[in-house]
PDB file of N, CA and C in Angstrom:
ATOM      1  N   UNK A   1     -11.961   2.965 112.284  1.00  0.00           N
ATOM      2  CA  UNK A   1     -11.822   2.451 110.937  1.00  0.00           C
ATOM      3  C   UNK A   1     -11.040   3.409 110.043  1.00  0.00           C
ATOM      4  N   UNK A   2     -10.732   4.708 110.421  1.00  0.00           N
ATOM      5  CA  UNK A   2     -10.403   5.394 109.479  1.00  0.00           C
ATOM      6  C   UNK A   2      -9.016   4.876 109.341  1.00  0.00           C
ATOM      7  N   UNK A   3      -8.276   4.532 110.589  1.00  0.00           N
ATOM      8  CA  UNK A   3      -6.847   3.885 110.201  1.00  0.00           C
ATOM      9  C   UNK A   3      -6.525   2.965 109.648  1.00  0.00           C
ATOM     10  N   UNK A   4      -7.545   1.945 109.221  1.00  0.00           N
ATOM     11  CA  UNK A   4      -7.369   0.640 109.093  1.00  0.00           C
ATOM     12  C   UNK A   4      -6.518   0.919 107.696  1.00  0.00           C
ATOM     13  N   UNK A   5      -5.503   0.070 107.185  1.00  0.00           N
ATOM     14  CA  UNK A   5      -4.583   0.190 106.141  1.00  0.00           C
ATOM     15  C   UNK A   5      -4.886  -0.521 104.598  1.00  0.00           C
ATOM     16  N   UNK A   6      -6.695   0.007 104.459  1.00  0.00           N
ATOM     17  CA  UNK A   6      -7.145  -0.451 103.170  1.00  0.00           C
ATOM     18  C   UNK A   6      -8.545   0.737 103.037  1.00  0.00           C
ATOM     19  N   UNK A   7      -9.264   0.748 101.985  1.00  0.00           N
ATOM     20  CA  UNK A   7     -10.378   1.393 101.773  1.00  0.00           C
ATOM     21  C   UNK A   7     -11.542   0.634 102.240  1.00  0.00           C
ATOM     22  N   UNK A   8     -12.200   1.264 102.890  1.00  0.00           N
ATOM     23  CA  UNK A   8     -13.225   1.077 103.214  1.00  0.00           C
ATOM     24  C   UNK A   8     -14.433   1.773 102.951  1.00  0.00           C
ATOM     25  N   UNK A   9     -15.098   1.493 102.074  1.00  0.00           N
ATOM     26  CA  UNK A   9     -16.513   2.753 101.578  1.00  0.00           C
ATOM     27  C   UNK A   9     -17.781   1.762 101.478  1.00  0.00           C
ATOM     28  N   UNK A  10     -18.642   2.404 102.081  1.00  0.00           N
ATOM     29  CA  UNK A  10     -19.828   2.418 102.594  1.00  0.00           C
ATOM     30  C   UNK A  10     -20.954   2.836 101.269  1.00  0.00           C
ATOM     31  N   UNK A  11     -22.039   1.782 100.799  1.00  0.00           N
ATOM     32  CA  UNK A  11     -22.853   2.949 100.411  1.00  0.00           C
ATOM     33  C   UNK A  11     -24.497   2.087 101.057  1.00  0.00           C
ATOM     34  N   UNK A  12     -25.485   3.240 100.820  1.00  0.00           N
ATOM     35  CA  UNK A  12     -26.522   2.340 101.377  1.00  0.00           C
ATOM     36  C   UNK A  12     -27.181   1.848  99.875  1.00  0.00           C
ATOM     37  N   UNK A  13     -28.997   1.148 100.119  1.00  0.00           N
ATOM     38  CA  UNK A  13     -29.071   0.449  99.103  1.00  0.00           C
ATOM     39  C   UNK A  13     -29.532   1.100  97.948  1.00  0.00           C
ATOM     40  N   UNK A  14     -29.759   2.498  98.101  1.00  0.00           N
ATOM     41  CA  UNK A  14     -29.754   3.696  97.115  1.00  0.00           C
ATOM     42  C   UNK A  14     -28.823   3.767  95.686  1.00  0.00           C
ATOM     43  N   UNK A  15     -27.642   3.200  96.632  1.00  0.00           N
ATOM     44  CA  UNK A  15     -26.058   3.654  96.261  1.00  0.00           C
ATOM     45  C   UNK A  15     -25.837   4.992  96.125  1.00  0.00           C
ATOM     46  N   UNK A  16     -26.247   5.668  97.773  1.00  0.00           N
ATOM     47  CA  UNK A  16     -25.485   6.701  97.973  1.00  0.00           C
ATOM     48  C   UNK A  16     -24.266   5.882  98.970  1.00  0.00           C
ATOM     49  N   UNK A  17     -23.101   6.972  98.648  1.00  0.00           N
ATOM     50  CA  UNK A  17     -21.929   6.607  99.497  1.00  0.00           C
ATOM     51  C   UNK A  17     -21.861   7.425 101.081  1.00  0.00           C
ATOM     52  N   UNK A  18     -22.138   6.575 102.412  1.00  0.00           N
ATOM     53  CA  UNK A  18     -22.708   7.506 103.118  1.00  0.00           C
ATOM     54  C   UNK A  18     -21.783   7.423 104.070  1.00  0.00           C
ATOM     55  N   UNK A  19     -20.100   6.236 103.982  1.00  0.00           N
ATOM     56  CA  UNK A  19     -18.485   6.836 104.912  1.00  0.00           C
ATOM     57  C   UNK A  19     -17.845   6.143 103.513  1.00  0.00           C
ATOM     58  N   UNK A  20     -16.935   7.176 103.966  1.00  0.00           N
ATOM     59  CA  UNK A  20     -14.956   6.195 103.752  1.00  0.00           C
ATOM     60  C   UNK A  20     -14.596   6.935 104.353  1.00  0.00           C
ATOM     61  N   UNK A  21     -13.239   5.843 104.269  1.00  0.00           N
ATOM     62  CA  UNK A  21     -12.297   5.646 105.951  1.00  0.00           C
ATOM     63  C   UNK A  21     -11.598   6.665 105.115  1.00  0.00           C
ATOM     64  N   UNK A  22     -10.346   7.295 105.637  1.00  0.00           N
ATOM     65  CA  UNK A  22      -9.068   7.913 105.172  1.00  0.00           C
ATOM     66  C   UNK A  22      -8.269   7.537 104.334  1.00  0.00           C
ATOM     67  N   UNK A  23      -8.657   5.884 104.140  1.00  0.00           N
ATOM     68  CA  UNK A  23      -7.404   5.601 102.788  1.00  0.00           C
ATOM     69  C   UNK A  23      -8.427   5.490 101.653  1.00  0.00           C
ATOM     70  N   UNK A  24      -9.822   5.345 101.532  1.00  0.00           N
ATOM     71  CA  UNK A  24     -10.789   5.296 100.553  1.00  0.00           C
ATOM     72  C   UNK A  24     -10.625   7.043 100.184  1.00  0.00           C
ATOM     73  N   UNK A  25     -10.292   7.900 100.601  1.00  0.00           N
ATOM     74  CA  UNK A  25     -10.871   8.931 100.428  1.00  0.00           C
ATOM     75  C   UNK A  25      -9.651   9.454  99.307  1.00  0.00           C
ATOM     76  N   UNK A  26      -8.244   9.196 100.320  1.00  0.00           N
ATOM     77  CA  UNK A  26      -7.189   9.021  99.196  1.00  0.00           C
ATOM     78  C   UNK A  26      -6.640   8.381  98.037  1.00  0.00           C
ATOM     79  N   UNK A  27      -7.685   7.231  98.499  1.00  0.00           N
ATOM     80  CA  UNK A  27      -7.392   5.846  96.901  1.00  0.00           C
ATOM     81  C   UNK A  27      -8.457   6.993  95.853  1.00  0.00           C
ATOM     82  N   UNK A  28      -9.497   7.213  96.602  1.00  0.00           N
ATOM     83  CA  UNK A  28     -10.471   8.027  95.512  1.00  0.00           C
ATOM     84  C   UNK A  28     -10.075   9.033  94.865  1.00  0.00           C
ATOM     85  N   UNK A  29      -9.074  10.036  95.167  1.00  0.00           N
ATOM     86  CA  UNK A  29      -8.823  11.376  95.376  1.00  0.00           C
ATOM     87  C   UNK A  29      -9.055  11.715  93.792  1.00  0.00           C
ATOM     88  N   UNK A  30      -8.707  10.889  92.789  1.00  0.00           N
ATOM     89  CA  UNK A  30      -8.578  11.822  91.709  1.00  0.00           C
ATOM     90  C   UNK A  30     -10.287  11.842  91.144  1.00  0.00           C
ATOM     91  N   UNK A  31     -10.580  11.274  92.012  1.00  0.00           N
ATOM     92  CA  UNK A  31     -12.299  10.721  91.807  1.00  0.00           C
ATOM     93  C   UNK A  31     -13.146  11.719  92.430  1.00  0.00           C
ATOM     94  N   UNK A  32     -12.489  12.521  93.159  1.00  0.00           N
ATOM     95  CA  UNK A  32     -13.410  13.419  94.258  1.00  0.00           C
ATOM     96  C   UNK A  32     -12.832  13.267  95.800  1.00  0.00           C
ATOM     97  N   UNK A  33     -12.343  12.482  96.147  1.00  0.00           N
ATOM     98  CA  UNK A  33     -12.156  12.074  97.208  1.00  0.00           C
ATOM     99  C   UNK A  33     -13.377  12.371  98.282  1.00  0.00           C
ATOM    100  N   UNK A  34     -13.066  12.554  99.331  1.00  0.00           N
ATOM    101  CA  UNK A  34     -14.138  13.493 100.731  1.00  0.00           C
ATOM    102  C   UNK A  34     -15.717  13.883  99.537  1.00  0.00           C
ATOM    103  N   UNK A  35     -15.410  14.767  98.241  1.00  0.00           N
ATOM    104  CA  UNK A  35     -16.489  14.841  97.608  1.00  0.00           C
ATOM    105  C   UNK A  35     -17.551  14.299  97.236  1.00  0.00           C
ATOM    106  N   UNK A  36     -16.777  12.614  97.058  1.00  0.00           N
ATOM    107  CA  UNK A  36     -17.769  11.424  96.841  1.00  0.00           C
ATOM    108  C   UNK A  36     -18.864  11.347  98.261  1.00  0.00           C
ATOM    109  N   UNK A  37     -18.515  11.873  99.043  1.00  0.00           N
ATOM    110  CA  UNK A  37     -19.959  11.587 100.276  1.00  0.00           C
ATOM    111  C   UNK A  37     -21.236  11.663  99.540  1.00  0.00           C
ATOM    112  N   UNK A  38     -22.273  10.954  99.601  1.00  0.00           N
ATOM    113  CA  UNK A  38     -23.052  11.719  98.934  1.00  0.00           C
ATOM    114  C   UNK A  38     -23.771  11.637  98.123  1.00  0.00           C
ATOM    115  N   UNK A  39     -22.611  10.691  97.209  1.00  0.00           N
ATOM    116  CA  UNK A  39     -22.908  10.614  95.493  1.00  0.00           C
ATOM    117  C   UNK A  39     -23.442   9.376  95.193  1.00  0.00           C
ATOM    118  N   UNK A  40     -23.885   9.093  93.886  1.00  0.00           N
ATOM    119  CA  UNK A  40     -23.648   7.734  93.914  1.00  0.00           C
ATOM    120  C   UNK A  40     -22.975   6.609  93.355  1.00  0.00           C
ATOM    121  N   UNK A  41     -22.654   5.716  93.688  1.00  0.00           N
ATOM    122  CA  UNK A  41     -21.818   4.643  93.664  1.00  0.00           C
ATOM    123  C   UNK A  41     -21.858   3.950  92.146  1.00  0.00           C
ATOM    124  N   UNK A  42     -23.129   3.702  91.760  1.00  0.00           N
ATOM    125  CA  UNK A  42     -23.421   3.408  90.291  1.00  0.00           C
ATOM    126  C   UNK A  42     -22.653   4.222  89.217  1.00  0.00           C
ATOM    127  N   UNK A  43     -22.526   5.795  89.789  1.00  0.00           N
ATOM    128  CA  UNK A  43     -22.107   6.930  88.749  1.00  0.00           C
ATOM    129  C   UNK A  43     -20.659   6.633  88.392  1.00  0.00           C
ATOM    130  N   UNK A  44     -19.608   5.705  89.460  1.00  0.00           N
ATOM    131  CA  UNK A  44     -18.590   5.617  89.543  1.00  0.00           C
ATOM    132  C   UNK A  44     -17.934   4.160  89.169  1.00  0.00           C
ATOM    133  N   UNK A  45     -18.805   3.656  88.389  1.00  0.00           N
ATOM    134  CA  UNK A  45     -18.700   2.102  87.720  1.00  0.00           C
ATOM    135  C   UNK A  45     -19.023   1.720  86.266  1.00  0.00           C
ATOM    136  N   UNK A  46     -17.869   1.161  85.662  1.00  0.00           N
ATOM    137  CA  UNK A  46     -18.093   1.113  84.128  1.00  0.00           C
ATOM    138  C   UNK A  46     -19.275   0.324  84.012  1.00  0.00           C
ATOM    139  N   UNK A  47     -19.421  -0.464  82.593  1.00  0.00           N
ATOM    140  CA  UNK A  47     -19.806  -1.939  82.558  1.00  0.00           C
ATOM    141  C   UNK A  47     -19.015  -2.946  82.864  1.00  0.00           C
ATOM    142  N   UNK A  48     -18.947  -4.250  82.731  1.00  0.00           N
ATOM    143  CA  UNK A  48     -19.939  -4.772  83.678  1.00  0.00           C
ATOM    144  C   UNK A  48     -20.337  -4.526  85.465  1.00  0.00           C
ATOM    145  N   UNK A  49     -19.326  -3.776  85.644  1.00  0.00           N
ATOM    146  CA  UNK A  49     -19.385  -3.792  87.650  1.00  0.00           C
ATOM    147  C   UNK A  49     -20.639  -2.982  87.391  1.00  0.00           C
ATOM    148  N   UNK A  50     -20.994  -2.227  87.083  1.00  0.00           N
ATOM    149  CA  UNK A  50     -22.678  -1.069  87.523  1.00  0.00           C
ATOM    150  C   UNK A  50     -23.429  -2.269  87.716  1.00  0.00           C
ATOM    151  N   UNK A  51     -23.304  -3.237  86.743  1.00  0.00           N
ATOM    152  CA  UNK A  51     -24.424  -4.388  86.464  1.00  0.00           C
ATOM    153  C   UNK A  51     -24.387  -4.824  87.875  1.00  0.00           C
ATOM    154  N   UNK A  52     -23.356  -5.586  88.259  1.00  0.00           N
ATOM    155  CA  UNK A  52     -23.062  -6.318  89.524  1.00  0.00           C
ATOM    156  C   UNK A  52     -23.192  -5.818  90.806  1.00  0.00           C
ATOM    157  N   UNK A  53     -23.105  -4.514  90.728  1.00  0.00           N
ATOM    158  CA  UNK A  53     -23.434  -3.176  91.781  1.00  0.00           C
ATOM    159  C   UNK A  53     -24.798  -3.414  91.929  1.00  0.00           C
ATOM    160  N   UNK A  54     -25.526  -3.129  90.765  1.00  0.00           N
ATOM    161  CA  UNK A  54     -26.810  -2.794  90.990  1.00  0.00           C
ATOM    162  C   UNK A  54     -27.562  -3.939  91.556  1.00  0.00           C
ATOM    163  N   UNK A  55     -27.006  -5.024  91.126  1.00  0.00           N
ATOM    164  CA  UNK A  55     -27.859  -6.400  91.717  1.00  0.00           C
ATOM    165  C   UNK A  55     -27.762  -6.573  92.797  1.00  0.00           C
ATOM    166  N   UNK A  56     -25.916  -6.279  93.598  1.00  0.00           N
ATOM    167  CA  UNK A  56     -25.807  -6.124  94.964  1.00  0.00           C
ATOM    168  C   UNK A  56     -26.611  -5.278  95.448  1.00  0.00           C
ATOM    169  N   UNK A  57     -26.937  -3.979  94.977  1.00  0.00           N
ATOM    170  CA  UNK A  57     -28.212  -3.054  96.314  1.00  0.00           C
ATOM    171  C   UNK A  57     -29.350  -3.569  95.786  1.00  0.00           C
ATOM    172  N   UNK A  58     -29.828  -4.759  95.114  1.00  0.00           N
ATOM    173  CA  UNK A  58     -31.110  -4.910  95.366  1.00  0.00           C
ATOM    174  C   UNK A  58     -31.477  -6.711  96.363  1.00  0.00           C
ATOM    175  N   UNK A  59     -30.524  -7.348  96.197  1.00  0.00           N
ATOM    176  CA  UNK A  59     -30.333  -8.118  97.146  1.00  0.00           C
ATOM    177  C   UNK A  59     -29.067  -8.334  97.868  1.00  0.00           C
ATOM    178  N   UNK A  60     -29.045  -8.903  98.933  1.00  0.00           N
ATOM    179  CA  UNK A  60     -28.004  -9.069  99.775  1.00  0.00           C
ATOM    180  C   UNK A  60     -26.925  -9.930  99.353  1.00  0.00           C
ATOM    181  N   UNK A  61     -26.541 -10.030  98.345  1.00  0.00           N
ATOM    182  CA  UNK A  61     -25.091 -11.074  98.087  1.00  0.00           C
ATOM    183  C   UNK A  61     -23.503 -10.474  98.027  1.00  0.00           C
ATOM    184  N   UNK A  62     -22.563 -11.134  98.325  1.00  0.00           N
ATOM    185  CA  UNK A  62     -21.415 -10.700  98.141  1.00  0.00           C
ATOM    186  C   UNK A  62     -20.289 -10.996  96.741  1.00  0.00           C
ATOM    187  N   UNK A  63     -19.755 -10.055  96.454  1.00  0.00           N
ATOM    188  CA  UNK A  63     -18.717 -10.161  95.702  1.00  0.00           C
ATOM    189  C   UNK A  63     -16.858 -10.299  96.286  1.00  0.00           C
ATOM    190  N   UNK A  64     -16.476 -11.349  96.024  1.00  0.00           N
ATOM    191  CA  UNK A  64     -15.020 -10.999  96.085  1.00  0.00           C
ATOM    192  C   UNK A  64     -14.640 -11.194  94.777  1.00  0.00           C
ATOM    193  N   UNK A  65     -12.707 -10.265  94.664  1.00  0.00           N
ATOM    194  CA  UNK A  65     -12.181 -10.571  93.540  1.00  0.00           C
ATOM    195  C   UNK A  65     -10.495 -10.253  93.732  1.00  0.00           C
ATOM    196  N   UNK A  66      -9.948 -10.283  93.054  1.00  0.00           N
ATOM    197  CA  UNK A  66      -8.610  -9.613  92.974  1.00  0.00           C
ATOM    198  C   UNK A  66      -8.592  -8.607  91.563  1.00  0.00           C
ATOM    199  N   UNK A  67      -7.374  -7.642  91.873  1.00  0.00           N
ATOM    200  CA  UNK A  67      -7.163  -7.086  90.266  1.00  0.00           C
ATOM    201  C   UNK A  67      -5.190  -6.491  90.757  1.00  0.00           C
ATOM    202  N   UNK A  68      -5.310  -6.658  89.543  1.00  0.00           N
ATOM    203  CA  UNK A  68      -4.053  -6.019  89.447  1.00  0.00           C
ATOM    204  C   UNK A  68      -3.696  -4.976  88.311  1.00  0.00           C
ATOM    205  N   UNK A  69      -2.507  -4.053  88.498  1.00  0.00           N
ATOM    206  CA  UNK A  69      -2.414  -2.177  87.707  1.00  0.00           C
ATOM    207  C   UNK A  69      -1.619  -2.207  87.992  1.00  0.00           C
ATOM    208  N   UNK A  70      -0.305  -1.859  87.382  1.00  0.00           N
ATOM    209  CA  UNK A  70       0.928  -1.481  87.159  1.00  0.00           C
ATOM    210  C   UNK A  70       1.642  -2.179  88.317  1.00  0.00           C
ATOM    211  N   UNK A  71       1.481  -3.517  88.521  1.00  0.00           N
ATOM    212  CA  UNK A  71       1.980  -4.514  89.117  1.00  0.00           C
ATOM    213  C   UNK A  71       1.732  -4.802  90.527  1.00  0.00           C
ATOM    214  N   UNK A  72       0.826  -3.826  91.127  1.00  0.00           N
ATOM    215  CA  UNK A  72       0.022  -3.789  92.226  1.00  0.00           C
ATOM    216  C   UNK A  72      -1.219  -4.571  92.077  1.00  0.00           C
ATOM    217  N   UNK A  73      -1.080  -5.676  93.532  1.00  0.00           N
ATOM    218  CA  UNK A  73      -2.419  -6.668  93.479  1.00  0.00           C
ATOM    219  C   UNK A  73      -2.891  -6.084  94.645  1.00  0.00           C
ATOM    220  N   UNK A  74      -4.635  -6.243  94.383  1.00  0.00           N
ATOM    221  CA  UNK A  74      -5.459  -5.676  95.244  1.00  0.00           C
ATOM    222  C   UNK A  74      -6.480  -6.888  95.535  1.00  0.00           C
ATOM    223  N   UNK A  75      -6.703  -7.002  96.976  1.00  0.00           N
ATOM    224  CA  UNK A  75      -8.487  -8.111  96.914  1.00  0.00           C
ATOM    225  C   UNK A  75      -9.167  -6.807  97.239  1.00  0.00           C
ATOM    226  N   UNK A  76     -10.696  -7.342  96.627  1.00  0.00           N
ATOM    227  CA  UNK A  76     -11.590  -6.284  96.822  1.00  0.00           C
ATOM    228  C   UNK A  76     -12.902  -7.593  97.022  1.00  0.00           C
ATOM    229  N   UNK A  77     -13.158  -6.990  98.249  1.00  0.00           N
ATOM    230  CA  UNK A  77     -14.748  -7.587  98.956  1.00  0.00           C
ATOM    231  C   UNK A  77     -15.645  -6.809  98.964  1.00  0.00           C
ATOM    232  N   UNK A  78     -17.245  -7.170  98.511  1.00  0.00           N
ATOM    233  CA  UNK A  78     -17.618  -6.459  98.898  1.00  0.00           C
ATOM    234  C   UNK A  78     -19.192  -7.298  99.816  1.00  0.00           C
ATOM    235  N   UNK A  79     -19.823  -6.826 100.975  1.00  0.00           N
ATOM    236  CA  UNK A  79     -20.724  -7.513 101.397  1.00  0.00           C
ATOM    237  C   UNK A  79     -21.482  -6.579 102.171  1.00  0.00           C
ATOM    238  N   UNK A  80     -22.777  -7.267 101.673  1.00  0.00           N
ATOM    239  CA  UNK A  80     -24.087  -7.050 102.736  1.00  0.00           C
ATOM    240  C   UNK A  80     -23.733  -6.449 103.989  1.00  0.00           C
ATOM    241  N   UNK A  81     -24.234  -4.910 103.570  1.00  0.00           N
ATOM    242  CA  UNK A  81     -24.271  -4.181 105.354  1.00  0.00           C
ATOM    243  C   UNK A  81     -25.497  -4.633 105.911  1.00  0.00           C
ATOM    244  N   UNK A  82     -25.566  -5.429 106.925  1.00  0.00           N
ATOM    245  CA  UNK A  82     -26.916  -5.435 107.858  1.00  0.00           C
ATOM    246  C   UNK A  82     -27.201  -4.921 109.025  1.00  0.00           C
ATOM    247  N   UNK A  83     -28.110  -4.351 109.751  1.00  0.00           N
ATOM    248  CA  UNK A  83     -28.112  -4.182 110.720  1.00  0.00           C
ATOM    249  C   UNK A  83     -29.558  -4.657 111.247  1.00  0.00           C
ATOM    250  N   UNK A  84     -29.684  -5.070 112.579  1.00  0.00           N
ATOM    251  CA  UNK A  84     -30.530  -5.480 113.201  1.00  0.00           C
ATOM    252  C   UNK A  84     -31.677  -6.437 111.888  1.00  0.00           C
ATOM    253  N   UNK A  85     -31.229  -7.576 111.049  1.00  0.00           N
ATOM    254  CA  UNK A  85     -31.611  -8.153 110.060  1.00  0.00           C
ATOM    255  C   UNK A  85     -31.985  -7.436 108.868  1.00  0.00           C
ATOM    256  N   UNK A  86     -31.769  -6.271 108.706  1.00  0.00           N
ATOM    257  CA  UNK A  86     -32.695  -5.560 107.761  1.00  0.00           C
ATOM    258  C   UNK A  86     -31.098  -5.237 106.739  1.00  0.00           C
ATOM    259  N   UNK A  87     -31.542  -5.182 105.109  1.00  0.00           N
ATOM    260  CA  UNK A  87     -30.178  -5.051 104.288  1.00  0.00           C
ATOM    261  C   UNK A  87     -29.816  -3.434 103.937  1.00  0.00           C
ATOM    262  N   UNK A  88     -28.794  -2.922 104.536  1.00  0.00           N
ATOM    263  CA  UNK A  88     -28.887  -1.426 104.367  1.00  0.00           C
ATOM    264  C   UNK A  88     -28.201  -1.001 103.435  1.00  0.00           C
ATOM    265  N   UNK A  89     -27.271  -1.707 102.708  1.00  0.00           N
ATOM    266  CA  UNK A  89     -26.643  -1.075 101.674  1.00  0.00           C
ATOM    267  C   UNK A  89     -25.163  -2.237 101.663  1.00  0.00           C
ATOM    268  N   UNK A  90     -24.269  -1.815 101.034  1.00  0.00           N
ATOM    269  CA  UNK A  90     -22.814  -2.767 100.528  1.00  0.00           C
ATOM    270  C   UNK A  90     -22.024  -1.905 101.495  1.00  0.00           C
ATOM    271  N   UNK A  91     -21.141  -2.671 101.869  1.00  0.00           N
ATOM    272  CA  UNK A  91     -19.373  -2.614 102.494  1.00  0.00           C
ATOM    273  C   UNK A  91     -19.022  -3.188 101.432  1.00  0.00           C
ATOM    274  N   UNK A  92     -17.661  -2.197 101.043  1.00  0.00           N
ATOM    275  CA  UNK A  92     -16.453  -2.824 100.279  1.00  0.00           C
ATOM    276  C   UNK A  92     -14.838  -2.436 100.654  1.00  0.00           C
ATOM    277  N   UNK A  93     -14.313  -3.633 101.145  1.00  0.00           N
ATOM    278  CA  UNK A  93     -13.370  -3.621 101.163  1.00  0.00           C
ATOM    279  C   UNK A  93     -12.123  -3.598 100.239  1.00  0.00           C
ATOM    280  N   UNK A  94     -11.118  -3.024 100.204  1.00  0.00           N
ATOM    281  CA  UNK A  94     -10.191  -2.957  99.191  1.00  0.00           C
ATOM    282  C   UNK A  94      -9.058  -2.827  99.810  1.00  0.00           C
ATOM    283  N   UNK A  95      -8.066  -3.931  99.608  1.00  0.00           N
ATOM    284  CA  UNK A  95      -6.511  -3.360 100.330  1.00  0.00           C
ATOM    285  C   UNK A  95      -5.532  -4.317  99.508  1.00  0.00           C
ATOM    286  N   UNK A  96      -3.791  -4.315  99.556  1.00  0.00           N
ATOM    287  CA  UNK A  96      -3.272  -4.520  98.802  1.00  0.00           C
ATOM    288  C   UNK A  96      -2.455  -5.476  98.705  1.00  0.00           C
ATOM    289  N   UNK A  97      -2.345  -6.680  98.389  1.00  0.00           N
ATOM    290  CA  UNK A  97      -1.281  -7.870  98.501  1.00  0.00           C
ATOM    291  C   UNK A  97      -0.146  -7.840  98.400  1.00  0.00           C
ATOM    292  N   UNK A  98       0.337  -8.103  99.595  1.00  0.00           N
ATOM    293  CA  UNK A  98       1.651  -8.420  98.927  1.00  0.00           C
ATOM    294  C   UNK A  98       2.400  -9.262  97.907  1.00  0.00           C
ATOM    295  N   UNK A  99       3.381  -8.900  96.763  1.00  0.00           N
ATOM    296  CA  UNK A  99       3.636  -9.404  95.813  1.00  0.00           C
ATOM    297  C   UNK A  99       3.976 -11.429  96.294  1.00  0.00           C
ATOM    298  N   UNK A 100       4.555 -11.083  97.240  1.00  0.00           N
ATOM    299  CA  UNK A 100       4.926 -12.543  97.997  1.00  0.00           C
ATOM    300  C   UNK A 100       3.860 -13.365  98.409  1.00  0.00           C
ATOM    301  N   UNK A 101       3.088 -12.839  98.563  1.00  0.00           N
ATOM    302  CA  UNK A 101       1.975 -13.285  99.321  1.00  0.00           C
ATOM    303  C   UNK A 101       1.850 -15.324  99.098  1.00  0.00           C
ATOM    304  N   UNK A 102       1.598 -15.799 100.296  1.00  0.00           N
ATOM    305  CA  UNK A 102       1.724 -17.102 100.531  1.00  0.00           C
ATOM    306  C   UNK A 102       0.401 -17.685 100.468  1.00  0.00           C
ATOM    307  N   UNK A 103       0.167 -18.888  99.561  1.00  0.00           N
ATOM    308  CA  UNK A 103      -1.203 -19.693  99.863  1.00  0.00           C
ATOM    309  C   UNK A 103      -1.047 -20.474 100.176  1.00  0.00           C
ATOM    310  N   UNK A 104      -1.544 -20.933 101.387  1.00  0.00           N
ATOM    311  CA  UNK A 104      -1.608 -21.522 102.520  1.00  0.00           C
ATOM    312  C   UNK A 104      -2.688 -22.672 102.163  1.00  0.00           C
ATOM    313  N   UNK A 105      -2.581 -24.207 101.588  1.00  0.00           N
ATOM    314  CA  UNK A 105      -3.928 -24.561 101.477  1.00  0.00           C
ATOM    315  C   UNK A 105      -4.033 -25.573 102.969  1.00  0.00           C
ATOM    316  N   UNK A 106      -4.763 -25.357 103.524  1.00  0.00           N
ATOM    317  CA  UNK A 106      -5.210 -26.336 104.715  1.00  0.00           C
ATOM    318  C   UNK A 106      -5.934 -26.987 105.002  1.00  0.00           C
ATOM    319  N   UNK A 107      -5.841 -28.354 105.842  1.00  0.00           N
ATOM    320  CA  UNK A 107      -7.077 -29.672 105.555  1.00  0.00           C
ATOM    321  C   UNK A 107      -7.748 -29.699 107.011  1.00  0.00           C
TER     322      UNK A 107
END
């Protein structure tokens, strides 16, 4: 996972952050990067996302969204880590669209 060509960060339902891959660590960098292990995830969210954070580590639901910054579009997922049925914390995905990007609607 560390290669995969988007961020990937991990936290459990604490919201400690307990991986990111190599491009989370560099999307983070001015944030702490590698430092963020550790920390928590709440500390690193304005209003409203802390709100939406916090509801995600107390039950299992997912968020998707898009955003866009200085003309860069991003989707950002985030979902229920489970393992063996039990809810251990959020996966969030983050990687970057292309400006072209095609919607495809299909029946």
């Amino acid at each position: 996972m560390d290669e995969f060509g988007g961020a990937i960060t991990v936290c459990n339902t604490d919201g400690i952050i307990v991986y990111m891959n190599d491009f989370s660590i560099r999307q983070f960098e001015k944030y702490g990067g590698d430092n963020l292990l550790g920390t928590n995830l709440l500390e690193c969210h304005p209003e409203p996302s802390k709100t939406k954070l916090r509801e995600m580590l107390e039950k299992p639901i997912e968020n998707t969204y898009t955003t866009e910054k200085n003309g860069l579009k991003k989707v950002v997922t985030q979902k229920p880590w489970m393992e063996n049925g039990k809810f251990c914390g959020v996966v969030e995905l983050s990687f970057e669209l292309p400006s072209d990007i095609e919607n495809q609607i299909r029946t």
